[in-house]
PDB file of N, CA and C in Angstrom:
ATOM      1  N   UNK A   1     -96.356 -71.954-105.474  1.00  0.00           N
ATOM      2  CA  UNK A   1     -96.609 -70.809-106.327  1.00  0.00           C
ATOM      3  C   UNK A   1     -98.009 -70.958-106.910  1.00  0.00           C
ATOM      4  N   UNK A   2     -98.804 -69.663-106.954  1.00  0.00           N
ATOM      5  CA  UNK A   2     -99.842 -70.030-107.737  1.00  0.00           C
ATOM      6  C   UNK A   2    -100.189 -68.974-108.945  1.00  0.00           C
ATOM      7  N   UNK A   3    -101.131 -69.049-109.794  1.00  0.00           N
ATOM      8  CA  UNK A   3    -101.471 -67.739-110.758  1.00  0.00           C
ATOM      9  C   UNK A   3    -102.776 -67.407-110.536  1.00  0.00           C
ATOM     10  N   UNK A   4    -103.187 -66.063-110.913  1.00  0.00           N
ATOM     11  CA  UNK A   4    -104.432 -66.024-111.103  1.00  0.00           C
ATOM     12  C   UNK A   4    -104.933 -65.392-112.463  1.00  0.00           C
ATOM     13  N   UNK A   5    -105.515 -65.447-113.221  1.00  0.00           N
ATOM     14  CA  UNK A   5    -105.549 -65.045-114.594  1.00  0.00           C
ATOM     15  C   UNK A   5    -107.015 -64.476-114.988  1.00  0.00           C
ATOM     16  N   UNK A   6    -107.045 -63.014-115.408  1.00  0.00           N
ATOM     17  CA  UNK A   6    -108.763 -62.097-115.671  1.00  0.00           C
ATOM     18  C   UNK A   6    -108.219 -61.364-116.470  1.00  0.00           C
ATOM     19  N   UNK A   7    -109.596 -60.892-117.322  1.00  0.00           N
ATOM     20  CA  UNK A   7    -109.612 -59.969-118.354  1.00  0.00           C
ATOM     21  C   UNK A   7    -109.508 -58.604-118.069  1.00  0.00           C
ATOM     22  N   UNK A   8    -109.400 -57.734-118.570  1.00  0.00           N
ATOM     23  CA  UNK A   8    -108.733 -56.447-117.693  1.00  0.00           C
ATOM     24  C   UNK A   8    -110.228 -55.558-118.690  1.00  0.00           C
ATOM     25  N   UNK A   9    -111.586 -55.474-117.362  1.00  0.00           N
ATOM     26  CA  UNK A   9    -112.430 -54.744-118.533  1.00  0.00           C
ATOM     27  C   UNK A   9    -112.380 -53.075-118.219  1.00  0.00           C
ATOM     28  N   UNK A  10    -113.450 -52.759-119.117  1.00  0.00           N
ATOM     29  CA  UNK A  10    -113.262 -50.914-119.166  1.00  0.00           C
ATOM     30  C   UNK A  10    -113.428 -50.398-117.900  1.00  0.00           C
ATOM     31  N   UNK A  11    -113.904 -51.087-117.011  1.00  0.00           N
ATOM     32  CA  UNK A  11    -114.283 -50.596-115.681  1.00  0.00           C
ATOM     33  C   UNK A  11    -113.233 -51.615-114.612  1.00  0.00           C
ATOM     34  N   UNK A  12    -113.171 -50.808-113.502  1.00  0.00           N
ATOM     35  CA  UNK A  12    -111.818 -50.987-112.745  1.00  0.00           C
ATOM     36  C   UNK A  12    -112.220 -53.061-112.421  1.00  0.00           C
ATOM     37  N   UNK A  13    -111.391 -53.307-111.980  1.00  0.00           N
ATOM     38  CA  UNK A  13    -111.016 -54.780-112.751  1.00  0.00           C
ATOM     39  C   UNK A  13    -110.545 -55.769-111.215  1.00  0.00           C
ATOM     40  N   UNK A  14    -110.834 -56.035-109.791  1.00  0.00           N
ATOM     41  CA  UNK A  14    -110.350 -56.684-109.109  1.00  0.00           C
ATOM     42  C   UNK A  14    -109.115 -58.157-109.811  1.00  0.00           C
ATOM     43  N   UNK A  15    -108.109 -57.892-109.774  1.00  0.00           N
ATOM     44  CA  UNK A  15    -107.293 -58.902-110.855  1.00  0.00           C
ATOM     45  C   UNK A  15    -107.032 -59.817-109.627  1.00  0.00           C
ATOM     46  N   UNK A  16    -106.734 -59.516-108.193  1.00  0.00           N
ATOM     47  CA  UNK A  16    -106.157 -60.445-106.850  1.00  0.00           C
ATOM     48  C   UNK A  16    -106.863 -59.660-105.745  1.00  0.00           C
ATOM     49  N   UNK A  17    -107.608 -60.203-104.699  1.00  0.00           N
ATOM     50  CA  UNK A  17    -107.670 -60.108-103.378  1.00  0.00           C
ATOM     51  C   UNK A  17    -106.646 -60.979-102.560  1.00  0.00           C
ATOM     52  N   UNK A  18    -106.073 -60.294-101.933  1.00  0.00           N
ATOM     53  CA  UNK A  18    -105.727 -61.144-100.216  1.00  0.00           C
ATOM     54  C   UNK A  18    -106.564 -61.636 -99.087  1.00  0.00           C
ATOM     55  N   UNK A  19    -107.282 -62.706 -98.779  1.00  0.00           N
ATOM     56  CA  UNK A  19    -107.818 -63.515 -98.056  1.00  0.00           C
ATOM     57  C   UNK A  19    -107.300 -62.696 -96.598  1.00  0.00           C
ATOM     58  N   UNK A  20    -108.184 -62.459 -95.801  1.00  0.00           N
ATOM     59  CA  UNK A  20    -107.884 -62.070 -94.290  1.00  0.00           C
ATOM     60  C   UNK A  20    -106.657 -63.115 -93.756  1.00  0.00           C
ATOM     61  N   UNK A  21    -105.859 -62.725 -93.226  1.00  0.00           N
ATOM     62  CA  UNK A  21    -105.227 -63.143 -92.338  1.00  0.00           C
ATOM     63  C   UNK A  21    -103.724 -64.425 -93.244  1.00  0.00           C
ATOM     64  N   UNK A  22    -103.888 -63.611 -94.804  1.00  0.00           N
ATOM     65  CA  UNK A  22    -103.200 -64.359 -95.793  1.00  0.00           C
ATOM     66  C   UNK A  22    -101.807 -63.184 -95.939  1.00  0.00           C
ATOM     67  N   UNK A  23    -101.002 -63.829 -96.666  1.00  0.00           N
ATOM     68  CA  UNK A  23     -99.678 -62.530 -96.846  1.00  0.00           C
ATOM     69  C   UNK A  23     -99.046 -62.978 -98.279  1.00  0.00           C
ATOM     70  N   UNK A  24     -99.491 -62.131 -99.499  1.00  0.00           N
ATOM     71  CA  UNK A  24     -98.835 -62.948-100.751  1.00  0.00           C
ATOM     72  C   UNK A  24     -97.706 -62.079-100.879  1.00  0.00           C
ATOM     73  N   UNK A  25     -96.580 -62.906-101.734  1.00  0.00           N
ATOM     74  CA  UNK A  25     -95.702 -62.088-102.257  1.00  0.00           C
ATOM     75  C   UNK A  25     -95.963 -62.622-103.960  1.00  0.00           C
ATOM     76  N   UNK A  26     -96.311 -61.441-104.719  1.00  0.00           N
ATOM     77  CA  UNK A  26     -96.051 -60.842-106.455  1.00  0.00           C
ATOM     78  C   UNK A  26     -94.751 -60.872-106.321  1.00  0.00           C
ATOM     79  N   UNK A  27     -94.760 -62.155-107.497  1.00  0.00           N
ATOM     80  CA  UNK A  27     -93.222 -62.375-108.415  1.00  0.00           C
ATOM     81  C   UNK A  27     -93.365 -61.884-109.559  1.00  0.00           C
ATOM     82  N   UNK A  28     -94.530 -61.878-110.448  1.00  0.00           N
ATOM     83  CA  UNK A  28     -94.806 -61.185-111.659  1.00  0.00           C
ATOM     84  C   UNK A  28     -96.037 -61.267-112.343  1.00  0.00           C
ATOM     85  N   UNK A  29     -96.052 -60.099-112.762  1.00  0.00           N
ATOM     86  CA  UNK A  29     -97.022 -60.118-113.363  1.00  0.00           C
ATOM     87  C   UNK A  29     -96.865 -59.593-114.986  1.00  0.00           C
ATOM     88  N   UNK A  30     -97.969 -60.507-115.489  1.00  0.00           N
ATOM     89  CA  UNK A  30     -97.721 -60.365-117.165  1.00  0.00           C
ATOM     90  C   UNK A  30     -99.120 -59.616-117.553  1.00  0.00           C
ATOM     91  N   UNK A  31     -99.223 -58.878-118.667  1.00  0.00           N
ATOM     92  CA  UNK A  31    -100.523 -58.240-119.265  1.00  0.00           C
ATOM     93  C   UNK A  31     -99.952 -58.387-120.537  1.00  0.00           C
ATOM     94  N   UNK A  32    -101.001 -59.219-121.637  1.00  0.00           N
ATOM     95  CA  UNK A  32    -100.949 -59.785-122.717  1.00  0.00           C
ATOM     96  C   UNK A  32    -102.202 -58.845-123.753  1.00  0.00           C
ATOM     97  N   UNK A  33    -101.674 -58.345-124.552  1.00  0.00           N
ATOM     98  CA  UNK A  33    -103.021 -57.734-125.636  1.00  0.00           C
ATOM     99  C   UNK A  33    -102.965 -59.055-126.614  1.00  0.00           C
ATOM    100  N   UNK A  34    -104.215 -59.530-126.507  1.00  0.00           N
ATOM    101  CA  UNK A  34    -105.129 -60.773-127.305  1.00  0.00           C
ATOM    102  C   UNK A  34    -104.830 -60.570-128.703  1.00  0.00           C
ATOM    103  N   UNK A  35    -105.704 -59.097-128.669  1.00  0.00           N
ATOM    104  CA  UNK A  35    -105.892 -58.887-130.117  1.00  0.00           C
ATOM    105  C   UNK A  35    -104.602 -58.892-131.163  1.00  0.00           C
ATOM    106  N   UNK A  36    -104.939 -58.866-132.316  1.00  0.00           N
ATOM    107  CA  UNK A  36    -103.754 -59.000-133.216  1.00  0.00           C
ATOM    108  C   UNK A  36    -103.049 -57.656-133.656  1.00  0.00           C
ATOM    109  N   UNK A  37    -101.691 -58.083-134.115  1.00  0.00           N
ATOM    110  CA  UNK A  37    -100.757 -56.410-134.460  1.00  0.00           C
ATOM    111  C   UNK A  37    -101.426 -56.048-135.454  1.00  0.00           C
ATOM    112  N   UNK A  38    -100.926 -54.650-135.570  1.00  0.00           N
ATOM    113  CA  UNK A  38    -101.811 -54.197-136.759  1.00  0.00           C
ATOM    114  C   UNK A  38    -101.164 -52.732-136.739  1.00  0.00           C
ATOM    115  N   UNK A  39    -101.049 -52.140-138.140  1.00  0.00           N
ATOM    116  CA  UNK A  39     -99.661 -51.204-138.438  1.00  0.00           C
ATOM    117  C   UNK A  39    -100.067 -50.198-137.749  1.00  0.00           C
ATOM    118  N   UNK A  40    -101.491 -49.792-137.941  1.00  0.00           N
ATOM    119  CA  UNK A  40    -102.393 -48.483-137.733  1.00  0.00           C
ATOM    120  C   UNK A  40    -102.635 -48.239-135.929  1.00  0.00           C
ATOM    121  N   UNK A  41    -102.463 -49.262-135.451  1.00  0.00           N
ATOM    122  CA  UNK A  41    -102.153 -49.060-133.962  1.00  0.00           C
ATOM    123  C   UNK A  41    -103.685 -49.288-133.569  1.00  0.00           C
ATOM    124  N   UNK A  42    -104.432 -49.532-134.250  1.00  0.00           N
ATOM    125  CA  UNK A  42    -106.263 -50.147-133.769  1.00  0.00           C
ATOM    126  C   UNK A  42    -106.124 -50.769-132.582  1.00  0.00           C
ATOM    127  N   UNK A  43    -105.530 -51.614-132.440  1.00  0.00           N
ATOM    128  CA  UNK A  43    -105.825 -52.430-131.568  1.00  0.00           C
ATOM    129  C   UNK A  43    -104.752 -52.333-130.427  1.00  0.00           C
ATOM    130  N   UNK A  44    -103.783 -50.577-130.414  1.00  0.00           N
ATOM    131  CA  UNK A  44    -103.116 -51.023-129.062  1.00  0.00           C
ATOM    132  C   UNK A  44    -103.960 -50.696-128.121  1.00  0.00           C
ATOM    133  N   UNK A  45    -103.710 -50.696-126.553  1.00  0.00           N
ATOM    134  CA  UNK A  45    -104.577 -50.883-125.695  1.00  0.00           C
ATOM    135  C   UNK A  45    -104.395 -50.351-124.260  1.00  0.00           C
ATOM    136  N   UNK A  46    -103.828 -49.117-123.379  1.00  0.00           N
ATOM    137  CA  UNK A  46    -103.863 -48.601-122.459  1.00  0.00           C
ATOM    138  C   UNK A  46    -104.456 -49.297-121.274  1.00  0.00           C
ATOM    139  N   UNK A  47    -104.015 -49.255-119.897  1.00  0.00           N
ATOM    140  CA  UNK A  47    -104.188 -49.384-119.184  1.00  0.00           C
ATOM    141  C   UNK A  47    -103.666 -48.792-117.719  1.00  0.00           C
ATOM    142  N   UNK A  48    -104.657 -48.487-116.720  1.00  0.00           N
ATOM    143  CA  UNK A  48    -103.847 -48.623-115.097  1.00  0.00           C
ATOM    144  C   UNK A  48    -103.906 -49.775-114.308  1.00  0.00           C
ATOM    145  N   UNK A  49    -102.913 -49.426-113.520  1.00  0.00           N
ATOM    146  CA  UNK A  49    -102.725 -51.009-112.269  1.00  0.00           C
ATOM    147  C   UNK A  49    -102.605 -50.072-110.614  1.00  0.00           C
ATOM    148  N   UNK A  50    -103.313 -50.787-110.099  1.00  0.00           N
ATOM    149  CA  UNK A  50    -103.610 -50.014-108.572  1.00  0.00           C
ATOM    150  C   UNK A  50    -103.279 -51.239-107.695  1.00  0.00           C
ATOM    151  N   UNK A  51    -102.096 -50.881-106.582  1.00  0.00           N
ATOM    152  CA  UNK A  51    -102.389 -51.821-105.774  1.00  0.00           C
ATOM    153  C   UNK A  51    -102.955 -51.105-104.244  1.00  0.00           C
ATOM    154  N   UNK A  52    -104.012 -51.833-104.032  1.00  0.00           N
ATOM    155  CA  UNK A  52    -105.119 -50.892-103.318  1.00  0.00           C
ATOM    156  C   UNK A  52    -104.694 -51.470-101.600  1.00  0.00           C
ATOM    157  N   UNK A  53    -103.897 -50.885-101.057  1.00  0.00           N
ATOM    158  CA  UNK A  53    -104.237 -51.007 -99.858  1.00  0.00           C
ATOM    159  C   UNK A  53    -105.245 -51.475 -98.305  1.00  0.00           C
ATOM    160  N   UNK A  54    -105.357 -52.592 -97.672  1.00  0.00           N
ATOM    161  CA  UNK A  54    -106.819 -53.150 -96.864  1.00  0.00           C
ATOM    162  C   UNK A  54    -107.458 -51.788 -96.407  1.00  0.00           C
ATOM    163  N   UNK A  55    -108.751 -51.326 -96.819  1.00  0.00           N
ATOM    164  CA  UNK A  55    -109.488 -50.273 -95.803  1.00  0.00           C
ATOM    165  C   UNK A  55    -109.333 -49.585 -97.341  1.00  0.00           C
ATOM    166  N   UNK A  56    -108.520 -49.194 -97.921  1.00  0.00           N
ATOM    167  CA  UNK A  56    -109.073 -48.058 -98.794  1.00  0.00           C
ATOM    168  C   UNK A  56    -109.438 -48.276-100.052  1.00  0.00           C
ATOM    169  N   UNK A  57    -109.815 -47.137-100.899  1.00  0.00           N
ATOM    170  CA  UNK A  57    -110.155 -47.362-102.197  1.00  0.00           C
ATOM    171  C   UNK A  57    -109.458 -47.263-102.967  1.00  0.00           C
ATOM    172  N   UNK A  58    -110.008 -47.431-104.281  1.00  0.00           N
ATOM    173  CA  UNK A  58    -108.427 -47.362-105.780  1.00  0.00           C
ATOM    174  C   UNK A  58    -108.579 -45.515-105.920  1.00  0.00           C
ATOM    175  N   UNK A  59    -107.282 -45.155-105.580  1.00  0.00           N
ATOM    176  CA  UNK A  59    -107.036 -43.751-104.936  1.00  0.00           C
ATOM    177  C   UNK A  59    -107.416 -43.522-104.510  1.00  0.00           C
ATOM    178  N   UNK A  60    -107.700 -43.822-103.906  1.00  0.00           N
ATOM    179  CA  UNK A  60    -108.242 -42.926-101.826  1.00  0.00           C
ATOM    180  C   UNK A  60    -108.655 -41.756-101.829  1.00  0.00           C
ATOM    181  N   UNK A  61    -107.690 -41.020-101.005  1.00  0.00           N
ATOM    182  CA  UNK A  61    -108.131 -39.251-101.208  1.00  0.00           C
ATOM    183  C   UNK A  61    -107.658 -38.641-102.574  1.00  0.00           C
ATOM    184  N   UNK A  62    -106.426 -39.185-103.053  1.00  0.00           N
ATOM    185  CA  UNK A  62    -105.842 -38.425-104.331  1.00  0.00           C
ATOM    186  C   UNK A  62    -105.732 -39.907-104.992  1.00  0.00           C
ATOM    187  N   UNK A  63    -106.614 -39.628-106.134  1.00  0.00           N
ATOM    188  CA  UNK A  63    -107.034 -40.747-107.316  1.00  0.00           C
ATOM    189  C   UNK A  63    -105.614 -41.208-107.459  1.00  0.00           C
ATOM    190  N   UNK A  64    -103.912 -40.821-107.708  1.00  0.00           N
ATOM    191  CA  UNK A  64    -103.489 -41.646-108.036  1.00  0.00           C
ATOM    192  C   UNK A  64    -102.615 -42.032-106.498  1.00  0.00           C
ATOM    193  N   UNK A  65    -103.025 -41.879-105.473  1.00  0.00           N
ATOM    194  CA  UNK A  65    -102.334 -42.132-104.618  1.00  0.00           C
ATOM    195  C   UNK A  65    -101.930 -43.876-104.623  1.00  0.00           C
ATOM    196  N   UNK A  66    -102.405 -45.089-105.351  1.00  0.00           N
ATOM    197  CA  UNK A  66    -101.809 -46.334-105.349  1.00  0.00           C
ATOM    198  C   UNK A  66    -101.953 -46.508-106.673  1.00  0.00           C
ATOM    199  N   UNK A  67    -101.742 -46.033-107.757  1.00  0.00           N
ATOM    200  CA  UNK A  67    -101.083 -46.548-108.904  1.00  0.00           C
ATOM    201  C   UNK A  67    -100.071 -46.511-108.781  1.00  0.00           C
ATOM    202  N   UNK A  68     -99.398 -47.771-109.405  1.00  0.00           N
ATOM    203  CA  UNK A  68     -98.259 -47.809-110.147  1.00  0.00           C
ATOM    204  C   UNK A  68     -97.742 -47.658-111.398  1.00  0.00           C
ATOM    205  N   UNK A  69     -98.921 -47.944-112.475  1.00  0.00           N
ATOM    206  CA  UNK A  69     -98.934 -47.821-113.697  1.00  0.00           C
ATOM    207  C   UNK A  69    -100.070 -46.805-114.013  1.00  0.00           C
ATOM    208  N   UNK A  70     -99.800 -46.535-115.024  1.00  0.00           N
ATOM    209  CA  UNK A  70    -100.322 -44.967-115.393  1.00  0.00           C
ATOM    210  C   UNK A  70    -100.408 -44.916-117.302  1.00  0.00           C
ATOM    211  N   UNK A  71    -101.443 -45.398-118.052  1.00  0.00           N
ATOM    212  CA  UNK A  71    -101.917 -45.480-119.328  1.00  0.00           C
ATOM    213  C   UNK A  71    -100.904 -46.100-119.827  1.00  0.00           C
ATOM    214  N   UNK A  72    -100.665 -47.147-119.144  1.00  0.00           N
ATOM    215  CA  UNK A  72     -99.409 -48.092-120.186  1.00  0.00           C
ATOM    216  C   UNK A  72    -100.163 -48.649-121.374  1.00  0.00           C
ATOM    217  N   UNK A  73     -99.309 -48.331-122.340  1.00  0.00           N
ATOM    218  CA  UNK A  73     -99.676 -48.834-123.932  1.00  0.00           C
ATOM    219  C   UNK A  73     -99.093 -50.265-124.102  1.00  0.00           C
ATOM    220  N   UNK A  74     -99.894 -50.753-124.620  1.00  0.00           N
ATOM    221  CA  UNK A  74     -99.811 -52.317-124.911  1.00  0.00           C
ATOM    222  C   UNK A  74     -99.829 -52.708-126.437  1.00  0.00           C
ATOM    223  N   UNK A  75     -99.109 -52.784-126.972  1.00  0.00           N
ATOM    224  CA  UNK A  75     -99.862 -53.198-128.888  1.00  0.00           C
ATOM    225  C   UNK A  75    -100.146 -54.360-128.986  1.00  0.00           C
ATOM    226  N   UNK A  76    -101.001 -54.395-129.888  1.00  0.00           N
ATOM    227  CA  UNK A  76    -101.747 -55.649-130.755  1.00  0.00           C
ATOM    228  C   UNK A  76    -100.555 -56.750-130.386  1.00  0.00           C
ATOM    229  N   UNK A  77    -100.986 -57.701-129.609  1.00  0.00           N
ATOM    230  CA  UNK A  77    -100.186 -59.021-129.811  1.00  0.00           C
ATOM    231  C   UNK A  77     -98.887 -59.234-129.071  1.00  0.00           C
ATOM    232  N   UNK A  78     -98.553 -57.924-128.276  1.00  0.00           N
ATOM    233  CA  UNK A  78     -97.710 -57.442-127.204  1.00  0.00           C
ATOM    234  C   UNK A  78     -97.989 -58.042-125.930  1.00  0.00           C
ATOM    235  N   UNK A  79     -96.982 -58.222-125.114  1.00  0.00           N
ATOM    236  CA  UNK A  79     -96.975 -58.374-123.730  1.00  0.00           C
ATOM    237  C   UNK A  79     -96.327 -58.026-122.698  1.00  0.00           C
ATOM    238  N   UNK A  80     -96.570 -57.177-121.674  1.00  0.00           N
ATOM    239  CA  UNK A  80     -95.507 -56.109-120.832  1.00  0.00           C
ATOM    240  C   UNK A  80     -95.315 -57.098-119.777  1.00  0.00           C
ATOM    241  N   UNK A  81     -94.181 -57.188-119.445  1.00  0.00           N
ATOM    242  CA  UNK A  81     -94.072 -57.953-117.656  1.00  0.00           C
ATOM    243  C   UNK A  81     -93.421 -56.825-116.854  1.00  0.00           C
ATOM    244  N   UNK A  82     -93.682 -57.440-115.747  1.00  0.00           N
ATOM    245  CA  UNK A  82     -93.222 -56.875-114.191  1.00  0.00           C
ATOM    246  C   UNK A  82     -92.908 -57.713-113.536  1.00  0.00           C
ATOM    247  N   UNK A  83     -91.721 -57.824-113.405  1.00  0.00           N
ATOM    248  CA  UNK A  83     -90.865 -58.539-112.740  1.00  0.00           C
ATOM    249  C   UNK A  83     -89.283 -58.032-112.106  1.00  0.00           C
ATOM    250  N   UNK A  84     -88.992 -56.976-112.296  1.00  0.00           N
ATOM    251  CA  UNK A  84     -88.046 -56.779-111.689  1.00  0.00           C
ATOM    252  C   UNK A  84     -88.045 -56.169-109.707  1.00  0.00           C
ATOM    253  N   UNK A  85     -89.313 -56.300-109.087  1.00  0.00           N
ATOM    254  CA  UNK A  85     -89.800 -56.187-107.951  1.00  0.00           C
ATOM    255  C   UNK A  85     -90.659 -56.747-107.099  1.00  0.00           C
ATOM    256  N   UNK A  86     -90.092 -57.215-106.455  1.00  0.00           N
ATOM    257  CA  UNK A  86     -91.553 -58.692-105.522  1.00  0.00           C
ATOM    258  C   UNK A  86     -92.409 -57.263-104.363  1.00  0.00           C
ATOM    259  N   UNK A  87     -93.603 -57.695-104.838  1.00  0.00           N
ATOM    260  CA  UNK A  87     -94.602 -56.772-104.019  1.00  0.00           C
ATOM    261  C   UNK A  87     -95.106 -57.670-102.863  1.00  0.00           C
ATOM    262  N   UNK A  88     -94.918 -57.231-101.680  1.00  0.00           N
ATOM    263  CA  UNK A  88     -95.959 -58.193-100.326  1.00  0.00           C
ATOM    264  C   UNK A  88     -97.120 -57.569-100.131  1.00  0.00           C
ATOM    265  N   UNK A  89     -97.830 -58.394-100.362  1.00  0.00           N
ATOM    266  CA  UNK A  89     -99.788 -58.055-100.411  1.00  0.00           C
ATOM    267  C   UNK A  89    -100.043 -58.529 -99.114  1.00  0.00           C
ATOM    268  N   UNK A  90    -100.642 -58.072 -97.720  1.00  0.00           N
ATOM    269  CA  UNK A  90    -101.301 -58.198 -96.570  1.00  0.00           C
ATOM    270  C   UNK A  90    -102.838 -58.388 -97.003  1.00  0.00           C
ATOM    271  N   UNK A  91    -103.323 -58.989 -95.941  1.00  0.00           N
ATOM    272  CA  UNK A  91    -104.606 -59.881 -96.084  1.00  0.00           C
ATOM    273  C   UNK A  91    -105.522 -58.471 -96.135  1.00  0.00           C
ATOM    274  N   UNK A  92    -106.672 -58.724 -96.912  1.00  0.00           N
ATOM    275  CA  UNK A  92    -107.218 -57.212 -97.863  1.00  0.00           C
ATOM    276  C   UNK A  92    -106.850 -56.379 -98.498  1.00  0.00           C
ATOM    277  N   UNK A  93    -105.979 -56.595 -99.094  1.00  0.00           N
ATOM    278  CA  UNK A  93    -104.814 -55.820 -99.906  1.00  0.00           C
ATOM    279  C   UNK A  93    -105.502 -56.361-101.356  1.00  0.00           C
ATOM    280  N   UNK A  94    -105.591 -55.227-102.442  1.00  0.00           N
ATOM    281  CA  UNK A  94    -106.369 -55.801-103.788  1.00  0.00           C
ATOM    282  C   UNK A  94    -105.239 -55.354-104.605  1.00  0.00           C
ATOM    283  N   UNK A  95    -105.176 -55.976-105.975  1.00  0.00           N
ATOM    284  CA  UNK A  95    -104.973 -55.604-107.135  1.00  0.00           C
ATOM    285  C   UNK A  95    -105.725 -55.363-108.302  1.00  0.00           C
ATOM    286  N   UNK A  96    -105.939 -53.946-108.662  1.00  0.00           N
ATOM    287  CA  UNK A  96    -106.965 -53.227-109.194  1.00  0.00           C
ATOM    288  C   UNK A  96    -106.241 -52.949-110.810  1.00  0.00           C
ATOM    289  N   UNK A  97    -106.875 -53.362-112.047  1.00  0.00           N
ATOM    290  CA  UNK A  97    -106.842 -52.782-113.213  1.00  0.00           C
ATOM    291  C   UNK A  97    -107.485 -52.496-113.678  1.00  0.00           C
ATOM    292  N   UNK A  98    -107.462 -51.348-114.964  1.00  0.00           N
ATOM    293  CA  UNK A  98    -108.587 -50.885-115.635  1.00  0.00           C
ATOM    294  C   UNK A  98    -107.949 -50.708-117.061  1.00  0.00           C
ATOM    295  N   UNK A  99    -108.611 -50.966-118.290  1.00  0.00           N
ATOM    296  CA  UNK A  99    -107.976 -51.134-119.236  1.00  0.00           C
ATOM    297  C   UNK A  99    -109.185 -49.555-120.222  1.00  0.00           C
ATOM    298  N   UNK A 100    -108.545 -49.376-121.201  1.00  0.00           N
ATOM    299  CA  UNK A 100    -109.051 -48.162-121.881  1.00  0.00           C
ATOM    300  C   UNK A 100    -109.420 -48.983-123.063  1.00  0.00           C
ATOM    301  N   UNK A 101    -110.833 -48.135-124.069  1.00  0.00           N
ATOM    302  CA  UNK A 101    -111.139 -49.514-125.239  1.00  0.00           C
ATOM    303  C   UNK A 101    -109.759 -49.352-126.216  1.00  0.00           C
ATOM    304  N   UNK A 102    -109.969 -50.426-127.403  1.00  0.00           N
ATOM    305  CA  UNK A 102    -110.507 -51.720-126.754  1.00  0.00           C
ATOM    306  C   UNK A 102    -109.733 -52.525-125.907  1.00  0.00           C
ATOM    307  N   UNK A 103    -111.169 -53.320-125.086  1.00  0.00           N
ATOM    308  CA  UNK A 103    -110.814 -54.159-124.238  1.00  0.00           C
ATOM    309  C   UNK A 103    -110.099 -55.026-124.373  1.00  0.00           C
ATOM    310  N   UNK A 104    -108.514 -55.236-125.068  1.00  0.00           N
ATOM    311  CA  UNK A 104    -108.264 -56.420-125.440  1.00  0.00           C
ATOM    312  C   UNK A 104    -106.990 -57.041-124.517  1.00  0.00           C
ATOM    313  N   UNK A 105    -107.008 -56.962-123.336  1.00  0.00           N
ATOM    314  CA  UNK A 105    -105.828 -56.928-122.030  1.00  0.00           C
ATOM    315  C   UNK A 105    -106.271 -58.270-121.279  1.00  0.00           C
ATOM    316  N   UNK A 106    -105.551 -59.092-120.754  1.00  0.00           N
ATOM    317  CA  UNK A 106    -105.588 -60.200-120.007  1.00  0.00           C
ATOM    318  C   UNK A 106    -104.372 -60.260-119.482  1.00  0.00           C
ATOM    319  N   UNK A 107    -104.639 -60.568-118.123  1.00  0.00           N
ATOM    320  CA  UNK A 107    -103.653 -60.135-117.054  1.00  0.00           C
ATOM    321  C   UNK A 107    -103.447 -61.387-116.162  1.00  0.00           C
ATOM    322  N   UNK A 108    -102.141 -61.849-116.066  1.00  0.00           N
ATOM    323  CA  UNK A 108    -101.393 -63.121-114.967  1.00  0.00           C
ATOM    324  C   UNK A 108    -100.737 -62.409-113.880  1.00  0.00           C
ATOM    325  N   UNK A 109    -100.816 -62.870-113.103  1.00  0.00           N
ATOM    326  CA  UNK A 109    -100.498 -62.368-111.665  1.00  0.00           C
ATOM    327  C   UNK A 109     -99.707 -64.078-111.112  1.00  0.00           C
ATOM    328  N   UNK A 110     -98.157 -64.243-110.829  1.00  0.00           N
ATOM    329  CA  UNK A 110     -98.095 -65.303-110.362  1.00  0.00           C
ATOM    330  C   UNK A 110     -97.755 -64.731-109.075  1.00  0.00           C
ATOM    331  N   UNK A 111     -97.977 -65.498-107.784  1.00  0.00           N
ATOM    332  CA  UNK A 111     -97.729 -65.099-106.226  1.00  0.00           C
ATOM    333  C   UNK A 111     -97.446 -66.554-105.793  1.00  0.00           C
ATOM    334  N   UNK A 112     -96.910 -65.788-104.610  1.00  0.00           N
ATOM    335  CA  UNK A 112     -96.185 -67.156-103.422  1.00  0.00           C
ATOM    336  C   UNK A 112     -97.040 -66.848-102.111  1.00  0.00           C
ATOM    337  N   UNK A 113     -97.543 -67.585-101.119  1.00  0.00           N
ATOM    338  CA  UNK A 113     -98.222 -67.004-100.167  1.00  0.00           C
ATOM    339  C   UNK A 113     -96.956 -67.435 -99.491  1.00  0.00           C
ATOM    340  N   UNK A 114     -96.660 -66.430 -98.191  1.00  0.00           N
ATOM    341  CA  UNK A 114     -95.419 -66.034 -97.454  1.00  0.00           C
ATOM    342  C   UNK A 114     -96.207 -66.041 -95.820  1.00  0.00           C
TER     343      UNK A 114
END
């Protein structure tokens, strides 16, 4: 098993590539907001997750054609997982995030190569 662990910035975010001729399987993935709670909601934190297909772009012809997530809210000091679905990533296959300000999102990705 391994992890890979990046900051999720305002601009779209490579979080995992697949190595040519590699095949991962996503057991889970965690996205953690850093920043601290706070009543007024300052610091919750939006985001998308794209898993981008080898050959194309993060939405292709129709922008959300490979999201999965779609302005998920995160609060201050919160952490969302994904884990109830193992994803198989083929070699050039990316995992794409983009976080909305502030930037305060850090993202674990654990995988098995298969």
């Amino acid at each position: 098993m391994a992890i890979v662990n990046k900051k999720i910035g305002l601009t779209d975010t490579e979080v995992l590539a697949v190595p040519s001729g590699s095949r991962f399987a996503v057991t889970t993935i965690m996205v953690c907001n850093t920043a601290s709670a706070d009543t007024g909601g300052n610091n919750d934190t939006t985001f998308d997750l794209h898993f981008v297909p080898n050959g194309q772009a993060k939405g292709n012809a129709d922008p959300n054609a490979n999201q999965i997530l779609n302005d998920l809210k995160i609060a201050g000091a919160d952490t969302f997982t994904l884990d109830t679905e193992k994803i198989v990533l083929e070699g050039g296959d990316r995992v794409i995030a983009v976080s909305q300000s502030p930037a305060n999102l850090a993202m674990t990705i654990s995988y098995l190569e298969v």
